[in-house]
N, C-alpha and C. Protein backbone atom coordinates (compact mmCIF):
# COMPACT_ATOMS: atom_id res chain seq x y z
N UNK A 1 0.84 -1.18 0.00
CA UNK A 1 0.00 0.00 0.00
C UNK A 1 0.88 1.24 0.00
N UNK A 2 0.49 2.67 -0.99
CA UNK A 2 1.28 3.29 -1.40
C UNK A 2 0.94 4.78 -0.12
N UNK A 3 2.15 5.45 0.21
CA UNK A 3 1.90 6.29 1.48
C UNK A 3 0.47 7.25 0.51
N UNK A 4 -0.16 7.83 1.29
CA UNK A 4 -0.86 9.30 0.24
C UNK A 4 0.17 10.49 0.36
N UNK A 5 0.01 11.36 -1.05
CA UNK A 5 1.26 12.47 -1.50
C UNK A 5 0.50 13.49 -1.24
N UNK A 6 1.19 14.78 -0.97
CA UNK A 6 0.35 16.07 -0.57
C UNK A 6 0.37 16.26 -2.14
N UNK A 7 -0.22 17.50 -1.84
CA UNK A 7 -0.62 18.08 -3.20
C UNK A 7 0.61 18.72 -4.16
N UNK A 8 0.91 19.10 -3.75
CA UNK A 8 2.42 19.58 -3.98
C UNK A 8 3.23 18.51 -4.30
N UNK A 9 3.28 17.71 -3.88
CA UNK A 9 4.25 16.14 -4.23
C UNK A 9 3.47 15.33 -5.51
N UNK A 10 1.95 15.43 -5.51
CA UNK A 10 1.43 15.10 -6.65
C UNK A 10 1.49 15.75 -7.58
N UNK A 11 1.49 17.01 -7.86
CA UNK A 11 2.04 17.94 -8.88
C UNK A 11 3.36 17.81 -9.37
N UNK A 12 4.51 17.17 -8.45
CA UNK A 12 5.66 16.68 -9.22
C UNK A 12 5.69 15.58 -10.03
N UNK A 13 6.28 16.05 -10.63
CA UNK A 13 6.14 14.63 -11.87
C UNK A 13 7.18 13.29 -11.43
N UNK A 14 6.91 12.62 -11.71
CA UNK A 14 7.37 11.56 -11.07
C UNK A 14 8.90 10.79 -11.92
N UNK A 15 8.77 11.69 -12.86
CA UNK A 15 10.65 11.91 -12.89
C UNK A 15 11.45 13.08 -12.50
N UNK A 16 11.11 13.59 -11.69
CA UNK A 16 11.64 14.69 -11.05
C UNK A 16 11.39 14.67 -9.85
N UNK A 17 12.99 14.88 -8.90
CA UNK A 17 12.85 14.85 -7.79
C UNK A 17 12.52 16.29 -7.48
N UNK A 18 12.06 16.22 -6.02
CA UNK A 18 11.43 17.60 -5.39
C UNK A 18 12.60 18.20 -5.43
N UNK A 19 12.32 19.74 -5.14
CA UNK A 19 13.51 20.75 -5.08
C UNK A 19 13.59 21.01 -3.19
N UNK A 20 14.71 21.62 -3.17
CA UNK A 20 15.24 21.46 -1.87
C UNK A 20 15.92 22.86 -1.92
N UNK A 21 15.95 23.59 -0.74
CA UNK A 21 16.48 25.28 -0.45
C UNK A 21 17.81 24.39 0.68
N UNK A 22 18.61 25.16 0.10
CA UNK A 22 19.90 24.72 1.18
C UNK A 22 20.27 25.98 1.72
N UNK A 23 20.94 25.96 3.16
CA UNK A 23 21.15 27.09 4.13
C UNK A 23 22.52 26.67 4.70
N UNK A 24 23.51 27.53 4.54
CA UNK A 24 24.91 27.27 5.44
C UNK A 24 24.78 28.00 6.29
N UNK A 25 25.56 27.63 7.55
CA UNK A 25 25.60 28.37 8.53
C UNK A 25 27.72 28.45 8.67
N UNK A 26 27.73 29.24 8.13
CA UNK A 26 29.83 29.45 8.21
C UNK A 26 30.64 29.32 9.00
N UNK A 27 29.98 29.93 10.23
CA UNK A 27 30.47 29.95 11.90
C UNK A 27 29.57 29.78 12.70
N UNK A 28 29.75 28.73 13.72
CA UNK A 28 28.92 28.72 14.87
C UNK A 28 28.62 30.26 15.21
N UNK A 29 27.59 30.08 15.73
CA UNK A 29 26.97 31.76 16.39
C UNK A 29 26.61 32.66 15.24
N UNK A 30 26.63 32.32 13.79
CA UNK A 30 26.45 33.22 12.47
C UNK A 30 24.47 32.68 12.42
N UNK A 31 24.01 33.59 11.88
CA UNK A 31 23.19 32.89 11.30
C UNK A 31 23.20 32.02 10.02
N UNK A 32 22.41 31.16 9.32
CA UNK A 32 22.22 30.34 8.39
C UNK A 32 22.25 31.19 6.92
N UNK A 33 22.56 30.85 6.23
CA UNK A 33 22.40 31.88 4.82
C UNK A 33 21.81 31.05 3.69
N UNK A 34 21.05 31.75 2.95
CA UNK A 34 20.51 30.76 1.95
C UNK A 34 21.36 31.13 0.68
N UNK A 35 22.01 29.38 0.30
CA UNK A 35 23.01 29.54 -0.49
C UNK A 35 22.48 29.14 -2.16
N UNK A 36 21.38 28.45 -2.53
CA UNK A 36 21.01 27.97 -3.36
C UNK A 36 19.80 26.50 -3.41
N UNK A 37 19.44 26.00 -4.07
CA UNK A 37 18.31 25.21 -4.45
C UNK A 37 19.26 24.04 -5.05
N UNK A 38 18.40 22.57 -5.24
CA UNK A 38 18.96 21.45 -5.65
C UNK A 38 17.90 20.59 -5.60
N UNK A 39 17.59 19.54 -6.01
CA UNK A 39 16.50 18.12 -6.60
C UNK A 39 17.47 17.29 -5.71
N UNK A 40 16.67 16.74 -4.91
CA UNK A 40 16.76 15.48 -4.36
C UNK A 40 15.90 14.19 -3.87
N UNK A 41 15.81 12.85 -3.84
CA UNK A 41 14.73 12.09 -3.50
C UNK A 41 14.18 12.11 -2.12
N UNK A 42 15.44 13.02 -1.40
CA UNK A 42 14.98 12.67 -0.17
C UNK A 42 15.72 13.19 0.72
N UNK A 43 15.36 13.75 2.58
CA UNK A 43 16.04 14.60 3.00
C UNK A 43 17.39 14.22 3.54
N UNK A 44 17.85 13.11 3.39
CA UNK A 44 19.79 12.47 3.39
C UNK A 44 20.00 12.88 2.62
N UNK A 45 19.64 12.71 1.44
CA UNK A 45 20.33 12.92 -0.27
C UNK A 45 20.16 14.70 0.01
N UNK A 46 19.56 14.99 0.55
CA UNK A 46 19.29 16.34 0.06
C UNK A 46 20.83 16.73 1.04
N UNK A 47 20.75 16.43 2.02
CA UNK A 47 21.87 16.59 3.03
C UNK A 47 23.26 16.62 2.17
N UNK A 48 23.65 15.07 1.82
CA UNK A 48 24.85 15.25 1.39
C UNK A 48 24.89 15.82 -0.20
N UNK A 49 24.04 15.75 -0.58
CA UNK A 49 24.26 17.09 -1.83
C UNK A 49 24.63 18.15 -1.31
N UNK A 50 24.00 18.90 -0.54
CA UNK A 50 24.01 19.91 -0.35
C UNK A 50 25.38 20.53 0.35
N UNK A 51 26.22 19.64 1.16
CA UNK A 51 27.24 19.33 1.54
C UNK A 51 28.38 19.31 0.48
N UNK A 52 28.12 18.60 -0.59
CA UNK A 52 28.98 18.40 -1.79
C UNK A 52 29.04 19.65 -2.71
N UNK A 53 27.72 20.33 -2.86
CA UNK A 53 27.44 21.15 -3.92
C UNK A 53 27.92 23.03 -2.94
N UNK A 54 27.35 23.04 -1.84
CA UNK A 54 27.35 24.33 -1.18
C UNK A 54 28.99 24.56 -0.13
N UNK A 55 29.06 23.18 0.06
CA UNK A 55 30.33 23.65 1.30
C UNK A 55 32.16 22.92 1.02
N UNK A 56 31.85 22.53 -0.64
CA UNK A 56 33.40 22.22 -1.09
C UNK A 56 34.51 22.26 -0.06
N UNK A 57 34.59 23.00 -0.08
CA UNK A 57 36.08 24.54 0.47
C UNK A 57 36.12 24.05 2.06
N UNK A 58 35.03 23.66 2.34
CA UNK A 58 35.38 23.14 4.30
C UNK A 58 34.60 24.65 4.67
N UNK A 59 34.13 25.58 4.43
CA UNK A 59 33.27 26.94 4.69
C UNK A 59 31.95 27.23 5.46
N UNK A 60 31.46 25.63 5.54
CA UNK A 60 30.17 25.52 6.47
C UNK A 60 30.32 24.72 7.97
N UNK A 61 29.92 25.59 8.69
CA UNK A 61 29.83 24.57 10.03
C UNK A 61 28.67 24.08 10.22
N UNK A 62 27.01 24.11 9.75
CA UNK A 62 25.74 23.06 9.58
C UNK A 62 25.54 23.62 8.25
N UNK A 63 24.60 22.85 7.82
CA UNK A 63 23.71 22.95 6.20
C UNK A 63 22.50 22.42 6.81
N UNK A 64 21.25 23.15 6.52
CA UNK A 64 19.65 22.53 6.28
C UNK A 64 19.44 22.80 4.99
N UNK A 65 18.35 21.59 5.13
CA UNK A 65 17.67 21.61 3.39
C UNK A 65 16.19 21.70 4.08
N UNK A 66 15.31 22.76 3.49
CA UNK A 66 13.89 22.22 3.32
C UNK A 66 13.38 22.37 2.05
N UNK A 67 12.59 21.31 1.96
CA UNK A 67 11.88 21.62 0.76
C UNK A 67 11.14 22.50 0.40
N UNK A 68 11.28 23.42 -1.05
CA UNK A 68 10.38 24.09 -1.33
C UNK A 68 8.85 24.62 -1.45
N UNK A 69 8.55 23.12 -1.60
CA UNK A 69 7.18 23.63 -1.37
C UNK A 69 6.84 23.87 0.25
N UNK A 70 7.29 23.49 1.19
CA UNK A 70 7.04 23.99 2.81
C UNK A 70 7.66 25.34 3.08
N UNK A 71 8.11 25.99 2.54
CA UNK A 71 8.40 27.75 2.39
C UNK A 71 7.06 28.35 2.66
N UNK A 72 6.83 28.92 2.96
CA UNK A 72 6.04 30.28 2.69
C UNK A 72 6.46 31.24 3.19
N UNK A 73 6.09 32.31 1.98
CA UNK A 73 6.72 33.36 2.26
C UNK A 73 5.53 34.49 1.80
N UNK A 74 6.10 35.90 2.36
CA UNK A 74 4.81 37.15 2.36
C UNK A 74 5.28 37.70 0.46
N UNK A 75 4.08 38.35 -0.27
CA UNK A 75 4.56 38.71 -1.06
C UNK A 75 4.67 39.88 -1.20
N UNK A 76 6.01 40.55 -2.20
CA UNK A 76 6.78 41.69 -1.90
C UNK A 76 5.22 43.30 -2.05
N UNK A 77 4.42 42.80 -3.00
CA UNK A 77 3.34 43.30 -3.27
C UNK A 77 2.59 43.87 -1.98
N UNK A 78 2.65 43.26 -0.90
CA UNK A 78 1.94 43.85 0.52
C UNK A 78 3.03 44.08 1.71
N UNK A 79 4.12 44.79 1.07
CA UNK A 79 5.11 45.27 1.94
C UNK A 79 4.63 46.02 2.60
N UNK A 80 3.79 47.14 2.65
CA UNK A 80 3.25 48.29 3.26
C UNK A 80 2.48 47.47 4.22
N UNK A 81 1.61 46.57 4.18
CA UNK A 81 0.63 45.74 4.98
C UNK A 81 1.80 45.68 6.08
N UNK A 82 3.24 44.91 5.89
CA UNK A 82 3.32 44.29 6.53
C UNK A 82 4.81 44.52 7.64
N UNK A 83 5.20 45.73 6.95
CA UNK A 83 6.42 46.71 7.40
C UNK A 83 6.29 47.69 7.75
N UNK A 84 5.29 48.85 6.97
CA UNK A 84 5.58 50.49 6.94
C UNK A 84 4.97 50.78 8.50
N UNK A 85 3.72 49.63 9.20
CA UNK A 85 3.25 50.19 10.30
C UNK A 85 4.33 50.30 11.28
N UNK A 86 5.73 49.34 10.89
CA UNK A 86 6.97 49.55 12.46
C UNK A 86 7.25 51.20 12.34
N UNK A 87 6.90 51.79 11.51
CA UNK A 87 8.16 53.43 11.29
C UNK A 87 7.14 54.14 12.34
N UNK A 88 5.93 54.19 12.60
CA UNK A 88 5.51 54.99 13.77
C UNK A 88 5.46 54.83 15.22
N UNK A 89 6.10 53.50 15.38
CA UNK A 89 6.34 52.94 16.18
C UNK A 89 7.69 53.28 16.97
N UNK A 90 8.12 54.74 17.04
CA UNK A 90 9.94 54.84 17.56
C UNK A 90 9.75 54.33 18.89
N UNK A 91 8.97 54.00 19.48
CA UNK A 91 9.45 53.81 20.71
C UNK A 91 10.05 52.23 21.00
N UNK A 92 9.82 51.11 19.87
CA UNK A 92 10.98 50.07 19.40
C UNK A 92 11.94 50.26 18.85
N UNK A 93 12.38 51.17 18.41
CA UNK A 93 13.77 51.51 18.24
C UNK A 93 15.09 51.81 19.30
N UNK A 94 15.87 51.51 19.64
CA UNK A 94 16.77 51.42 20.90
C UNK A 94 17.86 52.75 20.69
N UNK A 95 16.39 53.76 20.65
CA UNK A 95 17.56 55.06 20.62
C UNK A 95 16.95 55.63 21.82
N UNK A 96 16.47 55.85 22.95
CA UNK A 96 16.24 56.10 23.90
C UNK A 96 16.76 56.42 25.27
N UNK A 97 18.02 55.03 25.11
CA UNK A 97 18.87 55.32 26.34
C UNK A 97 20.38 54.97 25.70
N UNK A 98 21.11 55.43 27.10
CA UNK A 98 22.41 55.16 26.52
C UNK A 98 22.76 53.77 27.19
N UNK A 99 23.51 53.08 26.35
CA UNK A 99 24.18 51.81 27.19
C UNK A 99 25.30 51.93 27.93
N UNK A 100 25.19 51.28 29.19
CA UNK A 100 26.36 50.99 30.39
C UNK A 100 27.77 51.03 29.32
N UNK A 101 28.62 51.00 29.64
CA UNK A 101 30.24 51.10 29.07
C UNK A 101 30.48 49.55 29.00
N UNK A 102 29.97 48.88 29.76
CA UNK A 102 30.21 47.11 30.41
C UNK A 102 29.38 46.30 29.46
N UNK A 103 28.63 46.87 28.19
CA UNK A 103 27.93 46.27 27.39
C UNK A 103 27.70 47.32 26.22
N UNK A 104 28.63 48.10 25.99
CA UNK A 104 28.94 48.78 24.78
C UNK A 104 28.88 48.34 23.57
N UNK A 105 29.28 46.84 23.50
CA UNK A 105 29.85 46.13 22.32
C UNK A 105 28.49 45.77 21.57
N UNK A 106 26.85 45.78 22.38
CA UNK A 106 26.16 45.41 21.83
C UNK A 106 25.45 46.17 20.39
């Protein structure tokens, strides 16, 4: 008995593997960066591709892959919806006080 495919997985054609978003992270304590996209059957394969294809050079300290279709993202079209209301907002902005000398660096 065959698992059931989301919808998105049924829309792939079944000679084509799903696409996969890969993320390096360079240095511990860095955040993750999104380095590029790749087809894989599956999230190992997606792993050491992504390993092979993004971090050659020895340059990554983790890699994630998720698949593309589990993204969502806002579209650039309702930026105003979803940004312009922070600008009246100064009182989240951290210009208010001064910082101690003992935590300057932040």
């Amino acid at each position: 008995m065959s698992e059931p495919q989301s919808p998105a997985a049924a829309a792939t054609p079944r000679n084509e593997w799903p696409l996969w978003e890969v993320f390096v992270r360079s240095k511990a304590g860095l955040d993750h960066k999104h380095c590029g996209s790749l087809h894989a059957p599956d999230s190992a394969m997606a792993i050491q591709l992504a390993r092979d294809v993004y971090t050659r050079r020895q340059e990554g300290t983790s890699v994630w892959v998720v698949r593309s279709e589990h993204i969502v993202a806002s579209d650039p079209g309702d930026k105003d919806m979803y940004f312009d209301p922070m600008e009246d907002k100064v009182y989240r902005h951290p210009s208010f006080y001064k910082l101690p000398d003992s935590v300057d660096h932040m």
